[in-house]
Each structure stands twice: as C-alpha cells, then as structure tokens.
Protein backbone atom coordinates (compact mmCIF):
# COMPACT_ATOMS: atom_id res chain seq x y z
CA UNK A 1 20.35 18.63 22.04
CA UNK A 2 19.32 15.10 21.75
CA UNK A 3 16.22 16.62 23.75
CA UNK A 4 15.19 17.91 20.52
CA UNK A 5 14.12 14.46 18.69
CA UNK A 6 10.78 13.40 18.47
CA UNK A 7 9.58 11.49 21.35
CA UNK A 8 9.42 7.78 18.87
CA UNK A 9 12.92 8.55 18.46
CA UNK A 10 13.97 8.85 21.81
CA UNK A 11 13.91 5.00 22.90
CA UNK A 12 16.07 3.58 19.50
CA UNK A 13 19.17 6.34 20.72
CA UNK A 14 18.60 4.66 24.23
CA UNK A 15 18.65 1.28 22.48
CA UNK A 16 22.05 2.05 20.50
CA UNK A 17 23.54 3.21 23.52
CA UNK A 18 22.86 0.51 25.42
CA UNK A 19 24.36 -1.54 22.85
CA UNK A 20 27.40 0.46 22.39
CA UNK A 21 27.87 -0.45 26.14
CA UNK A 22 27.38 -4.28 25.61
CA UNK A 23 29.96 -4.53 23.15
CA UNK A 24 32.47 -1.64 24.28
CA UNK A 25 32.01 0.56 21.43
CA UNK A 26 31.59 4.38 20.72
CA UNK A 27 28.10 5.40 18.94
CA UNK A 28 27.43 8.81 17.35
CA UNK A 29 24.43 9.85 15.48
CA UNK A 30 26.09 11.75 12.16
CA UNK A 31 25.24 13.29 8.97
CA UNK A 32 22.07 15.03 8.33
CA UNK A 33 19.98 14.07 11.50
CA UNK A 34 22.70 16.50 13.48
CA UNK A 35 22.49 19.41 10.85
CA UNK A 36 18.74 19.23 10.83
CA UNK A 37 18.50 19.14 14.67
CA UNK A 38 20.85 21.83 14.64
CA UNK A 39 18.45 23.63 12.34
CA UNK A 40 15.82 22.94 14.10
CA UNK A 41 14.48 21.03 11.59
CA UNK A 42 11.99 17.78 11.50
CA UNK A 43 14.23 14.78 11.62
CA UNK A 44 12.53 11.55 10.52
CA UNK A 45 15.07 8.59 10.95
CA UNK A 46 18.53 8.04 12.40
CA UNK A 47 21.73 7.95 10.59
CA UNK A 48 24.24 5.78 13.40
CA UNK A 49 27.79 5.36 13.00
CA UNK A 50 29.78 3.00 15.22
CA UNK A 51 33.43 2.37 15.83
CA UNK A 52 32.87 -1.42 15.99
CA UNK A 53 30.97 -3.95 13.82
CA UNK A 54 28.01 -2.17 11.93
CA UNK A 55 26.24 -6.04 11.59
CA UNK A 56 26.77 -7.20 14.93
CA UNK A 57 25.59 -3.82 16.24
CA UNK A 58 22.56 -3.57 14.00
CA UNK A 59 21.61 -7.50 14.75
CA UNK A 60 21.32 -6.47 18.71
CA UNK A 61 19.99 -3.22 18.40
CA UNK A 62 17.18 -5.16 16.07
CA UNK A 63 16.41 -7.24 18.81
CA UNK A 64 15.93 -4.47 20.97
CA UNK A 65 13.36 -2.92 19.36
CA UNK A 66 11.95 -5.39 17.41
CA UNK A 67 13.31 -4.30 14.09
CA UNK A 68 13.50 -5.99 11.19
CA UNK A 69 17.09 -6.42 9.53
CA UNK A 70 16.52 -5.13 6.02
CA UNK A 71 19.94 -4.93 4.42
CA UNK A 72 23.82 -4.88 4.64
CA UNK A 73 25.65 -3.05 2.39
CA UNK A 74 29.37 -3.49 0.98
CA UNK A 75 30.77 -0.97 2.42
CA UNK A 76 30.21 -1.74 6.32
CA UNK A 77 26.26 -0.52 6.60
CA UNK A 78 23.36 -2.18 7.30
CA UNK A 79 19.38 -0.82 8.11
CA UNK A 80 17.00 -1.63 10.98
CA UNK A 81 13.41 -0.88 9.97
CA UNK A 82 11.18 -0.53 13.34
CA UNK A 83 7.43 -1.29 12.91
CA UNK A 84 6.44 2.10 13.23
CA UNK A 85 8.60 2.61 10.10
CA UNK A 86 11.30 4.27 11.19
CA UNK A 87 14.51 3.36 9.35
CA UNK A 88 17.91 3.48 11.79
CA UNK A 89 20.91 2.94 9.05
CA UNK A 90 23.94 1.65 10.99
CA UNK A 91 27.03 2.17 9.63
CA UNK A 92 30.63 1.25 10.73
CA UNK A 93 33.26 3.90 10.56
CA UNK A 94 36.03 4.23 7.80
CA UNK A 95 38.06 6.05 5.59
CA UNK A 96 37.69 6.33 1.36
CA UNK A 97 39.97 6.64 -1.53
CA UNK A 98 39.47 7.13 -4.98
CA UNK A 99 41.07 5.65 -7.64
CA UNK A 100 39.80 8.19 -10.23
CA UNK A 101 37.58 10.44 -10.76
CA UNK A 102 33.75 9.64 -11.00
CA UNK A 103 34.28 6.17 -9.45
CA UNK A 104 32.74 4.47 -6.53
CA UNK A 105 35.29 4.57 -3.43
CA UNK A 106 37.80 1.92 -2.30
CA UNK A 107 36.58 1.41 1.64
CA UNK A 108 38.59 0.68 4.89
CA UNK A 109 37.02 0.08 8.05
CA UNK A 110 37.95 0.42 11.50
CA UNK A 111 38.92 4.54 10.79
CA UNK A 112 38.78 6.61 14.03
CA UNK A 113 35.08 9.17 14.07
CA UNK A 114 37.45 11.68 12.90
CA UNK A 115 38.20 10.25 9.88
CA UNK A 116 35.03 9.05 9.03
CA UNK A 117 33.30 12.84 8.99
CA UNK A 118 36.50 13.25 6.96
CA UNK A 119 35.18 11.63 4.19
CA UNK A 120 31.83 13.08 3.56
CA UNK A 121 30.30 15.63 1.18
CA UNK A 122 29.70 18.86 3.00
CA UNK A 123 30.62 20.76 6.00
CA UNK A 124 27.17 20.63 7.26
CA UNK A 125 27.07 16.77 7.00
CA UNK A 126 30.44 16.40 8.50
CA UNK A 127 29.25 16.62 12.43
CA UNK A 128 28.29 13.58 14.66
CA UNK A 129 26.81 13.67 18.40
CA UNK A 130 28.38 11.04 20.42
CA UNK A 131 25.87 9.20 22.21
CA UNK A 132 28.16 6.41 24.45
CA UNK A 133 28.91 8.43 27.20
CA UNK A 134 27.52 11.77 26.73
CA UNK A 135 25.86 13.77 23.87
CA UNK A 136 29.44 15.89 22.49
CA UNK A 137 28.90 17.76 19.50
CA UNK A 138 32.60 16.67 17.37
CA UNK A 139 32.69 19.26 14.09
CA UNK A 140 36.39 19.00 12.79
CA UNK A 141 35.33 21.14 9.53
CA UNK A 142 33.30 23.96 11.04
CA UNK A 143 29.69 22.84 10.27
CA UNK A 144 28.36 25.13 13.17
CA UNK A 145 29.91 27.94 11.47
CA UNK A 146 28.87 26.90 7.72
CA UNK A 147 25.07 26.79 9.36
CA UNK A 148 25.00 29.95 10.69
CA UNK A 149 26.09 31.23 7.83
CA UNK A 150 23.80 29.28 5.53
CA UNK A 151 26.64 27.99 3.64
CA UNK A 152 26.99 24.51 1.50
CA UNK A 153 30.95 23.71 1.87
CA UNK A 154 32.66 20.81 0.36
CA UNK A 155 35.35 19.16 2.50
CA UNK A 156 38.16 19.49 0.19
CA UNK A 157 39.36 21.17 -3.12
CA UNK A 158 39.28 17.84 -5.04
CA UNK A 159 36.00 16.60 -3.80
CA UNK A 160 33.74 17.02 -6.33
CA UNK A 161 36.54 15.42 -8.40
CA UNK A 162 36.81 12.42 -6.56
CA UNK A 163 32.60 11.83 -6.27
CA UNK A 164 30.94 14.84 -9.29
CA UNK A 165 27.78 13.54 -7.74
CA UNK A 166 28.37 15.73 -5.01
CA UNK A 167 27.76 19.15 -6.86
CA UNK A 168 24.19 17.90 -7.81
CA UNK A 169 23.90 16.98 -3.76
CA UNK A 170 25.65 20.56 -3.32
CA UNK A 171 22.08 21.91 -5.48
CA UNK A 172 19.68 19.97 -3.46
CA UNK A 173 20.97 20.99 0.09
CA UNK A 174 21.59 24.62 -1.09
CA UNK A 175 17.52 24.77 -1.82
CA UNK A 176 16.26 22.73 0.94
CA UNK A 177 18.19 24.64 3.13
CA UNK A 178 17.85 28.02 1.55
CA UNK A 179 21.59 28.38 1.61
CA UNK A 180 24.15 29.34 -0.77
CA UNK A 181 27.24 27.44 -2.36
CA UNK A 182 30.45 28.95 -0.88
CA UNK A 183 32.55 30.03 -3.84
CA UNK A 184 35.32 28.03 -3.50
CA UNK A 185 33.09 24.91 -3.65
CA UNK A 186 31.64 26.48 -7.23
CA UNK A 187 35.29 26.80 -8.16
CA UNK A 188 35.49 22.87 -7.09
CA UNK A 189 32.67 21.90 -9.22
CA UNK A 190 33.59 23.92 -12.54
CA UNK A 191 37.00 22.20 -12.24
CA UNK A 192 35.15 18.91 -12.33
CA UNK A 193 33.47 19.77 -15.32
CA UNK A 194 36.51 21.07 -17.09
CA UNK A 195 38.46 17.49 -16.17
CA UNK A 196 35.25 15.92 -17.60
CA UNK A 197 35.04 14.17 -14.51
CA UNK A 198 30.96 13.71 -15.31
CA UNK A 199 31.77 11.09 -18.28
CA UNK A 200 32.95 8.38 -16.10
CA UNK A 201 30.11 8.88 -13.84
CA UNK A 202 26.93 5.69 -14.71
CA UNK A 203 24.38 7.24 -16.40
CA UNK A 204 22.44 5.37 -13.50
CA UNK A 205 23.74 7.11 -10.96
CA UNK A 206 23.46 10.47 -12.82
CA UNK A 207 19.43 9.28 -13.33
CA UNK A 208 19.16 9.20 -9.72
CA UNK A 209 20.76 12.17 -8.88
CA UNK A 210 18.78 14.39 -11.35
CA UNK A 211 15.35 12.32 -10.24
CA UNK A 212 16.61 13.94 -6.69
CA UNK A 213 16.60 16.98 -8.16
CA UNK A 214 13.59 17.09 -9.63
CA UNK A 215 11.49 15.92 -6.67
CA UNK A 216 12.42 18.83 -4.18
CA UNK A 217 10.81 21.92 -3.68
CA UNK A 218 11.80 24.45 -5.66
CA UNK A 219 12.93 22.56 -8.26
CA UNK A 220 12.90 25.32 -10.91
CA UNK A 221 15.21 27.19 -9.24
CA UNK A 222 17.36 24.48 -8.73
CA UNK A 223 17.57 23.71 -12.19
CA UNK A 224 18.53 27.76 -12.90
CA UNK A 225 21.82 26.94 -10.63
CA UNK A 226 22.37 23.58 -12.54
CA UNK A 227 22.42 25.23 -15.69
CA UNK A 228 24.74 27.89 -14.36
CA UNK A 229 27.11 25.75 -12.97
CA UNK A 230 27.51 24.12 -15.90
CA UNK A 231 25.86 20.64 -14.76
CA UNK A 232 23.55 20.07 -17.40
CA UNK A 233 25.94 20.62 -20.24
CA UNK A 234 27.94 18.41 -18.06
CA UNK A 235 26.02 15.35 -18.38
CA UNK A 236 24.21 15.82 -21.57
CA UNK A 237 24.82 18.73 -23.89
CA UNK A 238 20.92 18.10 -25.22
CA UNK A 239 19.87 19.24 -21.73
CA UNK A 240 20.81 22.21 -22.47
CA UNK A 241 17.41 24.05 -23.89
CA UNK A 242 15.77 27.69 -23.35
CA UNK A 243 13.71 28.25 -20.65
CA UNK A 244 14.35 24.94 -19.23
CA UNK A 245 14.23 26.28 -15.50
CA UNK A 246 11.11 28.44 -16.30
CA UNK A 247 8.84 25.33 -17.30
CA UNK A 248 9.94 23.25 -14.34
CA UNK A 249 9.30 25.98 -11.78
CA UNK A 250 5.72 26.16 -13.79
CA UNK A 251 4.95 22.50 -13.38
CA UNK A 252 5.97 22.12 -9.95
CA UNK A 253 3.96 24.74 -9.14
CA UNK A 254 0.85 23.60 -11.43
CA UNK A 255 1.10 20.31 -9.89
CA UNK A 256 0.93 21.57 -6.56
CA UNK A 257 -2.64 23.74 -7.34
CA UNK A 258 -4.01 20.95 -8.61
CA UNK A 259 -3.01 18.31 -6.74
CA UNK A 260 -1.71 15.96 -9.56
CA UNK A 261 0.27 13.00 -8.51
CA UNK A 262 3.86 13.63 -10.59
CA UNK A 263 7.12 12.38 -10.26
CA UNK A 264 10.67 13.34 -11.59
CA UNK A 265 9.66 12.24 -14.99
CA UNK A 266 7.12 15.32 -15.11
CA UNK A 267 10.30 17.85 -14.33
CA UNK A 268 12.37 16.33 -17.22
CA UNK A 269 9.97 16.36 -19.59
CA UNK A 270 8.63 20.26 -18.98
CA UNK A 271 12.65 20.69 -19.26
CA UNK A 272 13.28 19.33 -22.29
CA UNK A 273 9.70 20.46 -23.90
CA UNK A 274 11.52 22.45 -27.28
CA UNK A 275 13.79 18.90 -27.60
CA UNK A 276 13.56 17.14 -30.70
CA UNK A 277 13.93 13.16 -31.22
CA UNK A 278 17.70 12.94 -30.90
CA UNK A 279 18.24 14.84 -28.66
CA UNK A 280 15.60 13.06 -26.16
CA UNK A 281 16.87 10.02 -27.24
CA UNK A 282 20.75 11.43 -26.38
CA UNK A 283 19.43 11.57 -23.21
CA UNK A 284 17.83 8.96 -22.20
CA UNK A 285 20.92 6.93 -23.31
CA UNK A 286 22.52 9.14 -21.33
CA UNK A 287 21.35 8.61 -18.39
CA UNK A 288 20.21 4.80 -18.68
CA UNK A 289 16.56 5.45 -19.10
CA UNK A 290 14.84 2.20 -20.14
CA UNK A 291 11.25 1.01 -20.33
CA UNK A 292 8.16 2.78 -20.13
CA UNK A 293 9.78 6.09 -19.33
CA UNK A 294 12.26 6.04 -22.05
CA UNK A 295 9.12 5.47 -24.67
CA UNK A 296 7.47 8.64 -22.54
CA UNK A 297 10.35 10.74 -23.10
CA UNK A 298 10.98 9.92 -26.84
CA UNK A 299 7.93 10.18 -27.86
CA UNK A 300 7.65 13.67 -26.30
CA UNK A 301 7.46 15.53 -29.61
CA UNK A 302 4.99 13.53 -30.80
CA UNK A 303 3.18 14.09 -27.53
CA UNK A 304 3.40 17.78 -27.59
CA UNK A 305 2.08 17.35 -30.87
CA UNK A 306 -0.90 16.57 -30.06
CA UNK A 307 -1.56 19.04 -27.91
CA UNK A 308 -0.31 21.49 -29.82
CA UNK A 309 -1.58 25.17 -29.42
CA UNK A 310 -5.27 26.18 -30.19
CA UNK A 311 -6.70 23.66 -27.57
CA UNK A 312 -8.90 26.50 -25.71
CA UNK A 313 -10.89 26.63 -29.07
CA UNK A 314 -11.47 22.96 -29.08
CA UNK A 315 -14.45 21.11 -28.00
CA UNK A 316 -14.27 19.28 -24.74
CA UNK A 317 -14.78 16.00 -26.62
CA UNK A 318 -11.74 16.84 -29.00
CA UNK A 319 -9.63 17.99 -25.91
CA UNK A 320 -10.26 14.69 -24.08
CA UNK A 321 -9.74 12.83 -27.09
CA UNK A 322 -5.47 14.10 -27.28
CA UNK A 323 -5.31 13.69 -23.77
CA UNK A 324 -6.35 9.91 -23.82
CA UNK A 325 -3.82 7.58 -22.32
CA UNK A 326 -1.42 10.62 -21.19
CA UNK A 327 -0.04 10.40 -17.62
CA UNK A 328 -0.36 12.96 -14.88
CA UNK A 329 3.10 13.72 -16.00
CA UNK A 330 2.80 13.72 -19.28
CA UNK A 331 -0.38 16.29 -18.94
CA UNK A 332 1.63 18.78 -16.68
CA UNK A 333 4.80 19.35 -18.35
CA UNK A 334 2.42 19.83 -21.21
CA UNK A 335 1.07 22.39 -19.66
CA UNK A 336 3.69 24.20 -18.56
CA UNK A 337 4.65 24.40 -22.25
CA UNK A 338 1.81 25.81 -23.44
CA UNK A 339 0.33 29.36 -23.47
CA UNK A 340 -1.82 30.24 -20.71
CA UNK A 341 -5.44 29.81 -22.46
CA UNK A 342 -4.52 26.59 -23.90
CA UNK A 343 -3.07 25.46 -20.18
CA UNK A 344 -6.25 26.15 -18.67
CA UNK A 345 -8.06 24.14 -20.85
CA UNK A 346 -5.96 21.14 -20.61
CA UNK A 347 -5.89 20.83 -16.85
CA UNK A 348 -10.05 21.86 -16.86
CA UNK A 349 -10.27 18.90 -18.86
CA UNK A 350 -7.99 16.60 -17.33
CA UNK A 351 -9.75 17.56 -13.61
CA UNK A 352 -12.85 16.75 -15.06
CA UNK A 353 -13.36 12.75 -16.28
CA UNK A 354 -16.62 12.53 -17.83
CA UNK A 355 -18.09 8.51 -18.06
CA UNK A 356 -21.25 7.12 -18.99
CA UNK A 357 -23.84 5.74 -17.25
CA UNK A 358 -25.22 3.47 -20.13
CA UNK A 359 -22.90 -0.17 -21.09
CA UNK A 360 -23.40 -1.93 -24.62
CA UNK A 361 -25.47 -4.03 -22.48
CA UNK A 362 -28.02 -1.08 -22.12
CA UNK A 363 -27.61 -1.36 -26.19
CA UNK A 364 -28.32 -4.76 -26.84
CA UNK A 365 -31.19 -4.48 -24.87
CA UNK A 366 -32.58 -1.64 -26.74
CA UNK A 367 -32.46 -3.97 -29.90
CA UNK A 368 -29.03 -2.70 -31.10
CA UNK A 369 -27.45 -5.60 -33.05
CA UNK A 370 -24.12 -6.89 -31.47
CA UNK A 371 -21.00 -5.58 -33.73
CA UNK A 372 -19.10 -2.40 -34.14
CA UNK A 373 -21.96 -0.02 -34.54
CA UNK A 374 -22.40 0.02 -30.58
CA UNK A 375 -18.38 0.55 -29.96
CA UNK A 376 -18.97 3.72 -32.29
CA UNK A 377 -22.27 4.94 -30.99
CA UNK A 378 -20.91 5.08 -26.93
CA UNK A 379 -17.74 7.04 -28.42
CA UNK A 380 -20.38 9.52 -30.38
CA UNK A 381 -22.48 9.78 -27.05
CA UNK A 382 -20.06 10.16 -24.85
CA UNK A 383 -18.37 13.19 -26.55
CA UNK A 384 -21.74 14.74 -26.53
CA UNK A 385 -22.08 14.15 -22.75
CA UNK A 386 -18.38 15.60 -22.92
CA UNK A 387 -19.29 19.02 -24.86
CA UNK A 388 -22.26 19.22 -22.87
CA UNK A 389 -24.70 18.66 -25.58
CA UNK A 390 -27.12 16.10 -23.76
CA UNK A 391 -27.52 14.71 -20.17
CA UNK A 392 -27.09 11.76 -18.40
CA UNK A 393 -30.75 11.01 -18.72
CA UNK A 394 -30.25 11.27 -22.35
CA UNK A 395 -27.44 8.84 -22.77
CA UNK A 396 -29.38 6.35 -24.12
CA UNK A 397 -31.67 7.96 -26.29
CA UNK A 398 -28.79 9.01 -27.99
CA UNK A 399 -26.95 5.98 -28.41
CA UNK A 400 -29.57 4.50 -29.43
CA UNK A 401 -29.92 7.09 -32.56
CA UNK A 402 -26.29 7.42 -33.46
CA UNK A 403 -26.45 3.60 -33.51
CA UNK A 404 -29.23 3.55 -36.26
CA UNK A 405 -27.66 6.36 -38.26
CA UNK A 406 -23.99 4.76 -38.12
CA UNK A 407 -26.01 1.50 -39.31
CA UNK A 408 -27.39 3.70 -42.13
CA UNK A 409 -24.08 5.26 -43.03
C-alpha cells in the first residue's frame, strides 16, 4: 500500500525506516495519511509515530534529509520540515487520561502502538502501517470496516466527553469524506452537550475549531449538522440564528465564482448576518476573538447597514462609496445576505475598481490652488468616471471644473 504515496514521499518513509533500524525501534505511519491512502485519497505529509524517542528520532531523520527541526511539542512530538515543504510530524507513542471533561490530556509515554491508536478520535484515524520490518496494516477498532461503510466512529462512549472538540472534528471528516456520523457517536456528542461539557472548553480552542469548520468545502452543510447536533447552541446560544446554514453555503459558493480571497471570518459573519450588537459581541467573547476581527464582527450591524437593501438602484459612485474600506469578507457575507438584485450589484462593483489617471499634481499644474478644493474635485471626478458619466480622457477637464465651482460654492 505504501506503493500508493507520491513518489517525494517515498524516500522520507525509507529515511524513517532506516532510522528505526539505527536505534532499534518500531515506526508506523498513523492517523489520517493511512485512511486517506486507504481512500485513495491525495496525501500531502506524513504523520510518524515511534515506539522510542520522538526527538532523538526526528533529530536523525532531519539529518537524513536535510530537514529543518521546526518544533517539539509537550506531549512527546516534534516536526521535520523538508525543503520541498513537506512537513513529517514525529510523534512518540503514549497513552491519555482526562481529568475532566473539556480539558487538555494528562500524557504518558512509552505506551505500546496499541494503545496509542487507543487514544485517538475516530475509527478511521485509529489505523497505523508499520514500516520497520514490513508494511502491516494494525486496525484494533475496525477502521477498514468504518471506511467501507463511510462511517465517522468515535472510539468510545465517553469520548466526546473527555475532548467535545472531537464532535466539531466528527463534522469536518463527515463532509470531507462524504460520510455519515454513526448514531451512537451522535448519541456521544448530545450527551456532551447535556453535561455542558462545551463550557470548560477555551474559547480559543473552540475559535479554532469553528475557523476549521468554516474553511472546508461544503461548509454550509456542515453548519446544517452543527446546528442539529446541537453544537452551536453549545458554545454560544447567540449562534443560534435563522438561516444561518443557508447564507454560509451562499458565500462559499459566491466566493468560489468569483474568486474572492476569504477566510473563516467571511463564514461567521454570513452566519450571524440577522445578529444584533450583543449578541456579536457574546460571541466574540465567547470564543476569544480579539483585534481587528473582533471590531469586524461587532461592527457587523453597522456594516450591513450600509449596505442595506436598494443598492441595485444606486449609482455606481454611491455603491463604491459603502463598500469603501470593506474586506473581501466583509463584501461576501454581505452578499449572501442580501436579495439577489442588490447581490449582483455589490459584487459587479466590488469586481470592478475604477482609479484615475489624473494626481493633484495634474491639478496644480492646471493652476488649481493647493488646499481642499482639489481633495474634493478628484472625489467629484472620480464618481463620474465611476457612473460612467465621462472618460478617462476627460478626467481632467473635469476636475478642473468641479474645482472652480467648489471654489465658487
């Protein structure tokens, strides 16, 4: 199976095995790389887990290749990043425990393979391929069978107990994959929420968890199964709004057509579009939002304001006036909120960046006094550029009137 990596890939599993023979240790690759090649799926880096010292391992096999040691983690793990840019995490087996629920685990090294894959979220993550002596497939949980199925299965009854993050993971994989979430597992994740196992969970953590969300394909749908799981209640009662999944599905796919650059930010704020102030600012406190972004979310309303309905009867120049400043973000979820004529006209205006040819220089020169009168005469000509009202060979000519008449005024 190993047969089935791409070809750069080929020499780092030859370099970790080599390895694993210099120091006497057992190597698997585990986790997602095995489900995707399973699948059949692209696999882009390699996830190693060892049965011996992750940083001694990781310090040779970076020698090897050439790779630059980029970090070691608490908890036994450590990164190679090859020059190519491949990323090999390294990571030493062990077992977890959980004090309570929603909190990080208490780690032990030096567990068996076994009891490693023991630990981990879902079925189809729990598999490694041993790569010491020979490439053995070891699935204690039945990932195979979850696969073929097209199944998402947590490990354990209490598992989305001990980590709640996991039912948010359970929503990604299930529409990556295209799979479903096996009932049992929805069972798991409703008692979570009942045990109001999401409070103790960081609002930081939560942040990056919904950011994942809201970056995959399909995200609309994925919020749809959020919502009814439960999961959005679950972290913020404000999340929950109508039509929440509807506007996300309507950005994504608005983004996509018009190839705007957006980022989870764009998601949230399509989703929480009918929001007021408190609520926004319940969650961004929620989920630890600081900075820039927080002042993007809170001052949705405001924002939506502005581009309130009736923009398809606007002038270009009045259009491009409300949309000054706005991010790509901002602009999308926008649109997605509003009704189809008004959308169009947004996103024809924000596709379309009109700028002038003449400077205040061109002003001065023309025997325009310095001051505020040539500040107001560019803004004047270029809304007429804008609304189509004169050309570029025009510009000045223009300016150069709407500078005497605002001198008159």
């Amino acid at each position: 199976m190993l047969a089935r990596l791409p070809r750069r890939l080929h020499r780092p599993v030859r370099a970790a095995r080599k390895v694993a023979a210099e120091q006497d240790a057992r190597a698997y690759l585990a986790g997602g790389v095995v489900r995707d090649l399973l699948l059949q799926r692209p696999v882009k880096d390699l996830d190693f887990v060892v049965e011996a010292d992750a940083a001694r391992f990781v310090r040779r096999l970076a020698d090897l290749l050439g790779g630059q040691v980029r970090s070691h983690g608490r908890f036994g793990t450590a990164t190679v990043l090859l020059p190519d840019g491949t990323r090999l995490d390294v990571a030493a087996t062990r077992r977890e425990t959980y004090d309570r629920p929603g909190a990080l685990p208490t780690v032990t090294l030096g567990a068996s393979i076994e009891e490693d894959l023991r630990r981990r979220d879902f079925t189809v993550n729990a598999m490694a391929i041993e790569i010491t002596y020979r490439a053995r497939i070891i699935d204690p949980f039945g990932g195979r069978s979850d696969l073929s199925r097209g199944v998402i299965r947590m490990l354990h009854e209490d598992s989305a107990l001990d980590d709640p993050t996991r039912a948010f993971r359970a929503v990604r994989y299930a529409h990556r994959l295209g799979f479903r979430i096996a009932r049992p597992s929805r069972k798991a994740i409703r008692r979570a929420i009942q045990a109001k196992a999401f409070d103790a969970v960081s609002g930081d953590r939560l942040r990056r968890e919904l950011a994942s969300v809201l970056t995959e394909e399909n995200r609309g749908a994925a919020v749809r199964r959020m919502h009814r799981l439960g999961l959005d209640a679950a972290i913020e009662p404000a999340l929950v709004v109508p039509s929440a999944a509807r506007r996300v599905r309507t950005a994504e796919e608005l983004a996509r057509h018009h190839g705007a650059r957006t980022s989870w930010l764009c998601g949230l704020l399509a989703w929480m579009a009918p929001a007021g102030t408190g609520e926004l600012h319940r969650v961004t406190s929620r989920l630890a939002i600081s900075g820039r972004e927080r002042g993007r979310i809170e001052a949705w309303p405001r924002t939506l304001r502005r581009l309130a309905p009736g923009l398809a009867k606007r002038p270009p120049s009045e259009v491009s006036l409300r949309m000054r400043g706005l991010s790509e973000d901002e602009i999308v979820a926008a649109a997605a909120a509003l009704p189809p004529a008004d959308r169009r006209a947004l996103l024809r205006h924000a596709g379309r960046r009109v700028s002038l040819a003449i400077r205040g220089a061109d002003l001065l020169q023309a025997g325009i006094p310095a001051g505020e009168a040539i500040g107001a005469a560019l803004a004047r000509t270029l809304a007429a550029r804008e609304d189509g009202r004169i050309t570029r060979r025009e510009e000045l000519s223009f300016a150069v009137r709407a500078a005497a008449e605002g001198a008159r005024e």
